[in-house]
N, C-alpha and C. Protein backbone atom coordinates (compact mmCIF):
# COMPACT_ATOMS: atom_id res chain seq x y z
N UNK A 1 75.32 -59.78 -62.46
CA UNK A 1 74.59 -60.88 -61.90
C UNK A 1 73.33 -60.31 -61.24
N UNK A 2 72.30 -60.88 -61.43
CA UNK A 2 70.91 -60.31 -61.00
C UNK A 2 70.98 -60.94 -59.34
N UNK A 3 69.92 -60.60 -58.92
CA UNK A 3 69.27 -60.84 -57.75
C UNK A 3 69.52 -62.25 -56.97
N UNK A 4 68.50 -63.10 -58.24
CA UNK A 4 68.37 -64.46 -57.80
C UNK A 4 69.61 -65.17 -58.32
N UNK A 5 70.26 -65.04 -58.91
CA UNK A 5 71.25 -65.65 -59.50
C UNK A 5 72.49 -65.41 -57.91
N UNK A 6 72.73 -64.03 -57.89
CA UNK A 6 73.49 -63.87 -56.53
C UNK A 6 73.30 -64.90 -55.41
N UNK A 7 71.56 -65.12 -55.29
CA UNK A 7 70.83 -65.69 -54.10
C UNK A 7 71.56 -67.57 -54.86
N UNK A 8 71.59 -67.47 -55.44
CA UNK A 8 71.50 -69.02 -56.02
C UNK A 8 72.88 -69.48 -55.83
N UNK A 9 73.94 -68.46 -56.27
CA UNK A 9 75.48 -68.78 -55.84
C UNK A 9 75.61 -68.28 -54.38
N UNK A 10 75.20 -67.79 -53.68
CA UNK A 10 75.74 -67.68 -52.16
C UNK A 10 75.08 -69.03 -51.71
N UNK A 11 74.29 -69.76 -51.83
CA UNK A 11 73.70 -70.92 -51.49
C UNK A 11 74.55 -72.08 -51.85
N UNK A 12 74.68 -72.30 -53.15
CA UNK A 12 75.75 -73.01 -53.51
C UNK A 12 77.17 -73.15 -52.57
N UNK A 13 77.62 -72.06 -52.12
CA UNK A 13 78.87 -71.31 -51.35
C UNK A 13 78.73 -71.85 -50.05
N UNK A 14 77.62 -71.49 -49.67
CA UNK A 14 77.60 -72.54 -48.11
C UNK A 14 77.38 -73.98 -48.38
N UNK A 15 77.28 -74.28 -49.50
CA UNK A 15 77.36 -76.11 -49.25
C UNK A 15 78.77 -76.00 -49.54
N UNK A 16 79.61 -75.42 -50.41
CA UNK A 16 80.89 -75.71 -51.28
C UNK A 16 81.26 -74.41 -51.33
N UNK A 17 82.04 -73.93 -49.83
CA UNK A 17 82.99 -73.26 -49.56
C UNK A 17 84.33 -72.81 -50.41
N UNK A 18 84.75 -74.21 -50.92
CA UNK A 18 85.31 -73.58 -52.16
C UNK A 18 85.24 -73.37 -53.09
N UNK A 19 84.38 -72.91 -53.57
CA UNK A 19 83.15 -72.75 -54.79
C UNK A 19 83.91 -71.18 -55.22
N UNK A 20 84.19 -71.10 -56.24
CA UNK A 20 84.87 -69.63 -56.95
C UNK A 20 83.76 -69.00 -57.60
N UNK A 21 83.41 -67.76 -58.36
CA UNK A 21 83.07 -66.74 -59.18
C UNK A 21 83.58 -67.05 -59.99
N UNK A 22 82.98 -67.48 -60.87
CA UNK A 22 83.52 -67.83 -62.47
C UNK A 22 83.84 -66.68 -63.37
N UNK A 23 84.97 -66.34 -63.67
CA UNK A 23 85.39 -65.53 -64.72
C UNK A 23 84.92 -65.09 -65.50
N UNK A 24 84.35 -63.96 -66.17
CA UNK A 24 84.26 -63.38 -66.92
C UNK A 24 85.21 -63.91 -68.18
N UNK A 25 84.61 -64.28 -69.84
CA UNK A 25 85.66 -64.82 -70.67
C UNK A 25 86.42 -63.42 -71.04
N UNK A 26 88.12 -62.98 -71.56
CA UNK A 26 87.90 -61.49 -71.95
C UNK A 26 88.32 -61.86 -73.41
N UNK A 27 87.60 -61.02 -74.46
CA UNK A 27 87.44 -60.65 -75.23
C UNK A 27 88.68 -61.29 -76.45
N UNK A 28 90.06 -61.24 -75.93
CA UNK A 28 91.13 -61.76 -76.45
C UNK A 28 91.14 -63.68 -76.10
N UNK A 29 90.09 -63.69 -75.54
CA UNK A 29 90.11 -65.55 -75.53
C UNK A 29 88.41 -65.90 -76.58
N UNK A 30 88.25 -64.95 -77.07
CA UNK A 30 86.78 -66.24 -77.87
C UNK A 30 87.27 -66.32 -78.68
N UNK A 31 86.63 -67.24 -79.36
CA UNK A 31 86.31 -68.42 -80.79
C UNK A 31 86.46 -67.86 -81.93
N UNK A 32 87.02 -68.41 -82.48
CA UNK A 32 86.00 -67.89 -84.09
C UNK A 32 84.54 -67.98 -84.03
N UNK A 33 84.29 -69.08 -83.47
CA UNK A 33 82.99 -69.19 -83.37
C UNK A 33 82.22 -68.60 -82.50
N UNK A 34 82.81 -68.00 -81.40
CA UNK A 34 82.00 -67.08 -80.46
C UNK A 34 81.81 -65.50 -81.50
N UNK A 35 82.85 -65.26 -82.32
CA UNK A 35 83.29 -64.17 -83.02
C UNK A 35 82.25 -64.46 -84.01
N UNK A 36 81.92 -65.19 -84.23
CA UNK A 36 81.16 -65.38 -85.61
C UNK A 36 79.74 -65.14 -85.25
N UNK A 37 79.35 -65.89 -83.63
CA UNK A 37 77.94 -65.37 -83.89
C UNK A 37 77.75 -63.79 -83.06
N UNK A 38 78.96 -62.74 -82.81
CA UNK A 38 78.76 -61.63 -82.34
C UNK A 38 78.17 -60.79 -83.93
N UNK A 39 78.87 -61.52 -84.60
CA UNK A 39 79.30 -60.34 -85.83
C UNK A 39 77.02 -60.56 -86.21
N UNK A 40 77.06 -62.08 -85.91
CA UNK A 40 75.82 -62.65 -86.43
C UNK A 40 74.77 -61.69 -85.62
N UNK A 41 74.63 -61.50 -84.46
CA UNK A 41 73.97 -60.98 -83.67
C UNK A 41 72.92 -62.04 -82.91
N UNK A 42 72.42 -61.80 -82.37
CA UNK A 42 71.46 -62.55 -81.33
C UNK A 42 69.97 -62.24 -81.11
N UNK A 43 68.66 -62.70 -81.74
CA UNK A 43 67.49 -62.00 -81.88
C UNK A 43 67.12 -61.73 -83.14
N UNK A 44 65.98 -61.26 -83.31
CA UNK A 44 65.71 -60.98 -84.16
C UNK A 44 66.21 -59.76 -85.40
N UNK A 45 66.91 -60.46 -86.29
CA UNK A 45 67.27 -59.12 -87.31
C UNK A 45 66.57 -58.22 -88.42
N UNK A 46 65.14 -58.89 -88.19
CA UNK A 46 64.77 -58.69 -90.02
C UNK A 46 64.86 -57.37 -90.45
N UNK A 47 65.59 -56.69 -89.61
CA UNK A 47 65.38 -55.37 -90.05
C UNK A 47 67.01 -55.05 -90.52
N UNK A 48 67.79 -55.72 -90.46
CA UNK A 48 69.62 -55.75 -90.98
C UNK A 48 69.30 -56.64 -92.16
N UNK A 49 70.28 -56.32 -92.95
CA UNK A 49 70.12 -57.10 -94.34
C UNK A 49 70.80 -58.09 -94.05
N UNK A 50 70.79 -58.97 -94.88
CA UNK A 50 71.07 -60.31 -94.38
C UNK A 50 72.73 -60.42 -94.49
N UNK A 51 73.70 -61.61 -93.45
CA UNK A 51 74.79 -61.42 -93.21
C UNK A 51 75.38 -62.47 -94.94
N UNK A 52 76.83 -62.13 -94.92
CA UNK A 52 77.67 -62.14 -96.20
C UNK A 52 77.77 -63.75 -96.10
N UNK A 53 78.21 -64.41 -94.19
CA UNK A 53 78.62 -65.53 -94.25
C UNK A 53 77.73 -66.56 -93.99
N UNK A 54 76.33 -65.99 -93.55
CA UNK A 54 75.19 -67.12 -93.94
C UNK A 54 75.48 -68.22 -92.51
N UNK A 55 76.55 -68.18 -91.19
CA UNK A 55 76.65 -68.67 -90.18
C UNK A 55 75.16 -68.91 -89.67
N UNK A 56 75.37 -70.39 -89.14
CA UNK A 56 74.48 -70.49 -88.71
C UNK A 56 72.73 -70.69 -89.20
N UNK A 57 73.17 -70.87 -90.56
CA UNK A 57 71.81 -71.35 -91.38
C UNK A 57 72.10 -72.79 -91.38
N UNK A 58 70.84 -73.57 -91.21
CA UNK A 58 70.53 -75.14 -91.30
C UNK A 58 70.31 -75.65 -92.40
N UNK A 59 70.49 -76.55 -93.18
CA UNK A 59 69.67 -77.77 -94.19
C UNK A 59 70.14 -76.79 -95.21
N UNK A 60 70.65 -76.14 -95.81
CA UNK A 60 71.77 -75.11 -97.38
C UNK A 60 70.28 -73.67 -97.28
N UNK A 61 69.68 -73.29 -96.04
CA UNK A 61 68.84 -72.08 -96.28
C UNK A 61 69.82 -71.03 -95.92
N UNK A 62 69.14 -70.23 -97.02
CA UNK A 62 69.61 -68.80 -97.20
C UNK A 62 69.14 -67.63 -96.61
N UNK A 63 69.69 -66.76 -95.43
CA UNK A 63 69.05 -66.20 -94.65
C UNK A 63 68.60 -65.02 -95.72
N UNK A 64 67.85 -64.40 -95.26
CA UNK A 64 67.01 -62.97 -96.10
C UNK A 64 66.12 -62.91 -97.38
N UNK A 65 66.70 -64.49 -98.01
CA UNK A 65 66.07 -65.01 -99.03
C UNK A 65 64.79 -65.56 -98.63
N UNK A 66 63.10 -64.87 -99.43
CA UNK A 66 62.27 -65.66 -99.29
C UNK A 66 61.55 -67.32 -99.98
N UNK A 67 61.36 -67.58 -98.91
CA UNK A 67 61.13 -69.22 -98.92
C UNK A 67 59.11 -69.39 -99.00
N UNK A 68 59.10 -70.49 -99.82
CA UNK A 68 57.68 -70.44 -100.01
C UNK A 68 57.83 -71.81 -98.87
N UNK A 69 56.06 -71.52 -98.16
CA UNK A 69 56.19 -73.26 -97.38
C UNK A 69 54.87 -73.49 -97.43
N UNK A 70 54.22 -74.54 -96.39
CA UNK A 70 52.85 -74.24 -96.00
C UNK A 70 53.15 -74.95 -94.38
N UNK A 71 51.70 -74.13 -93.89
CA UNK A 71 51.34 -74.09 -92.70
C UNK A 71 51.34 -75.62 -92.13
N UNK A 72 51.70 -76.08 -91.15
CA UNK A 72 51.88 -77.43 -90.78
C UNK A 72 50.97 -77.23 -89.43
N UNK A 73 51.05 -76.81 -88.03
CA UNK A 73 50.36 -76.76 -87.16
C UNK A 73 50.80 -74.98 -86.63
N UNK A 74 49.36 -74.47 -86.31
CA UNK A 74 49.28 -73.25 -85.62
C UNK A 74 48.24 -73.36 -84.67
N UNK A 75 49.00 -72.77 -83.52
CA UNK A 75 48.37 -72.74 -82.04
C UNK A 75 48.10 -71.51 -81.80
N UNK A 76 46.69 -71.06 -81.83
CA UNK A 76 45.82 -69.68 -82.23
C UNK A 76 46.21 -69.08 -80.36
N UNK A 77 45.99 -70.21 -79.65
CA UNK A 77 45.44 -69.61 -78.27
C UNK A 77 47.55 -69.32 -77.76
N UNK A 78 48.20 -69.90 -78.15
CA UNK A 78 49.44 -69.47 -77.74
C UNK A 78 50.55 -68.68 -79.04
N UNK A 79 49.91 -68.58 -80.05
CA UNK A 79 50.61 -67.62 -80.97
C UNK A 79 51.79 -67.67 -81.65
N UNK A 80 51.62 -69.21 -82.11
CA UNK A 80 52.90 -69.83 -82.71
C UNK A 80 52.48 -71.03 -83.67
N UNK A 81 53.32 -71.24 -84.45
CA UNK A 81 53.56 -72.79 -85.16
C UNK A 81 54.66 -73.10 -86.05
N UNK A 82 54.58 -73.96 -86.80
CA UNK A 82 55.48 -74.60 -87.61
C UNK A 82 54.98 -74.56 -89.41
N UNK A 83 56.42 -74.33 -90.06
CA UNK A 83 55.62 -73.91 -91.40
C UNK A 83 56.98 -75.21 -91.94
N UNK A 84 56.31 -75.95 -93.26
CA UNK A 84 56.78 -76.93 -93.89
C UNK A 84 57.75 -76.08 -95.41
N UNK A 85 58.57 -76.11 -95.17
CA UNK A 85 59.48 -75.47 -96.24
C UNK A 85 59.27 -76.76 -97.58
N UNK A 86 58.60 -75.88 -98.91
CA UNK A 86 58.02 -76.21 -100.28
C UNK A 86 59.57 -77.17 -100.91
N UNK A 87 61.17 -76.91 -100.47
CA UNK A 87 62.06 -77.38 -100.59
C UNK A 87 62.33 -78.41 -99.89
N UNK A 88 61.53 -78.70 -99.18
CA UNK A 88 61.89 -80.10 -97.66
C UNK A 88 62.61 -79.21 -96.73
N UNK A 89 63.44 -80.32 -96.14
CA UNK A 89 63.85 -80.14 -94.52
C UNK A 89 62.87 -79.76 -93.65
N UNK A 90 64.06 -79.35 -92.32
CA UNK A 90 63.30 -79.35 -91.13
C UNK A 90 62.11 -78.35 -91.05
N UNK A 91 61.07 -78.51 -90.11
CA UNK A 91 60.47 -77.74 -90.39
C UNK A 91 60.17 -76.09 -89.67
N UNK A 92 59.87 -75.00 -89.83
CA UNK A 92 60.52 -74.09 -89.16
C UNK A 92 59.42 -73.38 -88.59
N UNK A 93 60.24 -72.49 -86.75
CA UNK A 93 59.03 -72.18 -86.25
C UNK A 93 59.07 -70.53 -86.78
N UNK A 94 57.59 -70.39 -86.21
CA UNK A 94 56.93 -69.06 -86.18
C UNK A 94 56.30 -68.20 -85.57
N UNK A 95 56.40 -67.31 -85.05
CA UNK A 95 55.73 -66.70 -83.83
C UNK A 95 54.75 -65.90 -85.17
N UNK A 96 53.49 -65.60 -84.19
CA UNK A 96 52.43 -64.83 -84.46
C UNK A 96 52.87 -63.14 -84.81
N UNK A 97 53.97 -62.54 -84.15
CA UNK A 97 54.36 -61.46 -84.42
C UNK A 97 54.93 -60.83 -85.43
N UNK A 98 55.51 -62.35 -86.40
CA UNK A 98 55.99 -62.11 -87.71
C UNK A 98 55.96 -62.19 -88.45
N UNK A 99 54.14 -61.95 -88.27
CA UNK A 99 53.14 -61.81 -89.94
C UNK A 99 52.69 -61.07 -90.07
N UNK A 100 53.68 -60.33 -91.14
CA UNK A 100 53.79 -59.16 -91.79
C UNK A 100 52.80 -58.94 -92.58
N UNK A 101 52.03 -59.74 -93.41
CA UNK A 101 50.90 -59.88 -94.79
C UNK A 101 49.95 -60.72 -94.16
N UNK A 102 48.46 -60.73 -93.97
CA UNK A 102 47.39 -61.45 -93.88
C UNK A 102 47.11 -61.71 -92.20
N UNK A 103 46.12 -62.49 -92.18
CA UNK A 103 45.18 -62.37 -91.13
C UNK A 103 45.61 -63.67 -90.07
N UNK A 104 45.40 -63.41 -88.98
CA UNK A 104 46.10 -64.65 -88.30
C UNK A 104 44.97 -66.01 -87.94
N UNK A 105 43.77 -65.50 -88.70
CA UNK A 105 43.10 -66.45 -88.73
C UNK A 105 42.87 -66.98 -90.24
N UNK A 106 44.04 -66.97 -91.22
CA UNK A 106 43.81 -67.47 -92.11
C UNK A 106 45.14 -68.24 -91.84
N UNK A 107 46.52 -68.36 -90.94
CA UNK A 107 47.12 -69.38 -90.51
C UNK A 107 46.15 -70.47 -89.99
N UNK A 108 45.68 -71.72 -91.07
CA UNK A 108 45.39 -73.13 -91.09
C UNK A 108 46.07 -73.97 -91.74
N UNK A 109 46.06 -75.09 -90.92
CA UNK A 109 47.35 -76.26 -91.74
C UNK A 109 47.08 -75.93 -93.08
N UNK A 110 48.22 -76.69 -93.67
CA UNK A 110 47.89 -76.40 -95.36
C UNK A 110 47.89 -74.98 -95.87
N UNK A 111 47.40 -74.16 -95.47
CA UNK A 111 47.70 -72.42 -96.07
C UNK A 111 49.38 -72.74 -96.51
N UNK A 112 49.04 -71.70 -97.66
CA UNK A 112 50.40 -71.46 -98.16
C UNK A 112 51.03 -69.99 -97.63
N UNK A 113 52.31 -70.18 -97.18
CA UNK A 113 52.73 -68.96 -96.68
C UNK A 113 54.00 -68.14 -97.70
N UNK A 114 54.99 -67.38 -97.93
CA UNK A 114 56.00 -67.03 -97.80
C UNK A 114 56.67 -66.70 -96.57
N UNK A 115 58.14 -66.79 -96.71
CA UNK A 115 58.59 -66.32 -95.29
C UNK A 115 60.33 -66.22 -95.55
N UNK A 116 60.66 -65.67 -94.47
CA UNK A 116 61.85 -64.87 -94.54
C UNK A 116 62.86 -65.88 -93.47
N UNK A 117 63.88 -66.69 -93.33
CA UNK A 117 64.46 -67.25 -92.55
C UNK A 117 65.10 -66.14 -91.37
N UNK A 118 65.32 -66.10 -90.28
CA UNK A 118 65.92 -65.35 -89.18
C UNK A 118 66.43 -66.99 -87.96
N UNK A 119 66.70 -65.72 -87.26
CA UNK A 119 66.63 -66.55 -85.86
C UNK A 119 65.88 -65.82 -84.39
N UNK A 120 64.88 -66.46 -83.72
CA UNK A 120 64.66 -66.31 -82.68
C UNK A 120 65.29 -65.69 -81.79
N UNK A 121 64.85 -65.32 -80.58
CA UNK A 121 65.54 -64.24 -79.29
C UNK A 121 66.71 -65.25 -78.71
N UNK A 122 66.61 -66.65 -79.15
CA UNK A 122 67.61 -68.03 -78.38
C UNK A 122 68.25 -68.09 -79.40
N UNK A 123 68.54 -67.68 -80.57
CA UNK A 123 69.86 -67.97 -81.77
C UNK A 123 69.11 -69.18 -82.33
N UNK A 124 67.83 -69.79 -82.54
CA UNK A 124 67.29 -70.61 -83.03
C UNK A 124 67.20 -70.50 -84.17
N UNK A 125 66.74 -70.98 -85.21
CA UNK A 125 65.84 -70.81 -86.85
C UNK A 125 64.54 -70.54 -86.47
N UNK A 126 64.08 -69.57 -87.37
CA UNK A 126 62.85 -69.42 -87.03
C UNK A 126 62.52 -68.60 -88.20
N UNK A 127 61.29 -68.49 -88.38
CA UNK A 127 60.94 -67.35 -89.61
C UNK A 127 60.72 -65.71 -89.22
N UNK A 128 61.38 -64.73 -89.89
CA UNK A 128 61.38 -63.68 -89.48
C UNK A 128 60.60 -62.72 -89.78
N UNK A 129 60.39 -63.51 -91.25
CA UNK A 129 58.78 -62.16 -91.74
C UNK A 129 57.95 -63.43 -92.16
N UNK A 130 56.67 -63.22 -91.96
CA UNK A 130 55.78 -64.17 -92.55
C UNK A 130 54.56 -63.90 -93.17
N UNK A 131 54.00 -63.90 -94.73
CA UNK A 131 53.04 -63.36 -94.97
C UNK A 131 52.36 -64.85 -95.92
N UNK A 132 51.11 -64.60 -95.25
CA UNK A 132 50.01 -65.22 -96.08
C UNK A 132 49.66 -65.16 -97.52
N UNK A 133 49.83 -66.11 -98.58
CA UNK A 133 50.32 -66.03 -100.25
C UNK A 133 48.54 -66.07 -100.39
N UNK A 134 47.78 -65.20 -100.98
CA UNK A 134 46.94 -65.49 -101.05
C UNK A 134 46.36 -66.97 -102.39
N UNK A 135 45.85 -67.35 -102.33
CA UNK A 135 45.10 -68.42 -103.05
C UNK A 135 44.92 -68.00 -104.30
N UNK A 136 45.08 -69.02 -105.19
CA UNK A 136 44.96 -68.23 -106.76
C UNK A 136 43.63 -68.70 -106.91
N UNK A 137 42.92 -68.06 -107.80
CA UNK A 137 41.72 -68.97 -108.39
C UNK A 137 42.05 -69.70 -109.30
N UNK A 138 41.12 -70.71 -109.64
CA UNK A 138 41.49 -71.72 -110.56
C UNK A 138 41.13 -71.19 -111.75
N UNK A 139 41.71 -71.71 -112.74
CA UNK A 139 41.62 -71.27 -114.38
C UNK A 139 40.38 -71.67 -114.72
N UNK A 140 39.24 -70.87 -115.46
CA UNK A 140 38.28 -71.23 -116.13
C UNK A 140 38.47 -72.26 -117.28
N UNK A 141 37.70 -73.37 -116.90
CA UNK A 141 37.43 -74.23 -118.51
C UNK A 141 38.37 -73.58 -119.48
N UNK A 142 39.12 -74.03 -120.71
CA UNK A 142 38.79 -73.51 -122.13
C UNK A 142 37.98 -73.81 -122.70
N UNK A 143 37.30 -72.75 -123.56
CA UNK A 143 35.88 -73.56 -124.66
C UNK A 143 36.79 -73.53 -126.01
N UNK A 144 36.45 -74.85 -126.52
CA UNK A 144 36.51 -74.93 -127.32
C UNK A 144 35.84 -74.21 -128.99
């Protein structure tokens, strides 16, 4: 227990004297599901290959598998946005740190990205690698 947290339950304690220290859970009482997201881990993985049981993926995405999307809104001055998955569903966030390929001033709505599904430092969805697909040129005329 940190500092303020101590400071926050001894306070509590003088309003509600009988106020207990909450237990520690031990190890022989979690979940499957507590078990499931240890095995999953917490934070960012992109650097572990992706897990066997796919826990914890949203809308049928496949973690480690790359996903094509495009850029929906990016916030330059706070270093984040939302990318529109080319398959539908929800749409998924992105921090500035996990663009791996291209320039962060070529994140504009509409850009087409690739990207890698993960989860955030909160066990969220989020994209874990993200690189900028560059633009094809368009096909010249055929002459006839």
């Amino acid at each position: 227990m940190n500092a303020r947290q101590k400071r926050l339950f001894e306070e509590a304690l003088k309003k509600n004297p009988a106020l207990k220290m909450p237990e520690p859970k031990l190890a022989s009482e979690w979940s499957e599901a507590d078990l499931a997201l240890i095995k999953q881990g917490v934070g960012d993985k992109s650097g572990r290959p992706p897990s066997e049981s796919g826990a914890g993926q949203a809308d049928g995405a496949e973690a480690g598998g790359e996903q094509v999307g495009t850029v929906v809104t990016y916030f330059e001055d706070k270093g984040f946005g939302f990318l529109r998955p080319d398959g539908g569903g929800r749409d998924v966030f992105f921090h500035i740190s996990r663009l791996s390929q291209g320039q962060p001033t070529e994140l504009v709505p509409g850009a087409r990205v690739a990207y890698e599904l993960g989860m955030d430092r909160t066990g969220k969805m989020a994209a874990a690698s993200v690189r900028v697909v560059p633009a094809t040129p368009a096909a010249p005329p055929a002459q006839a």
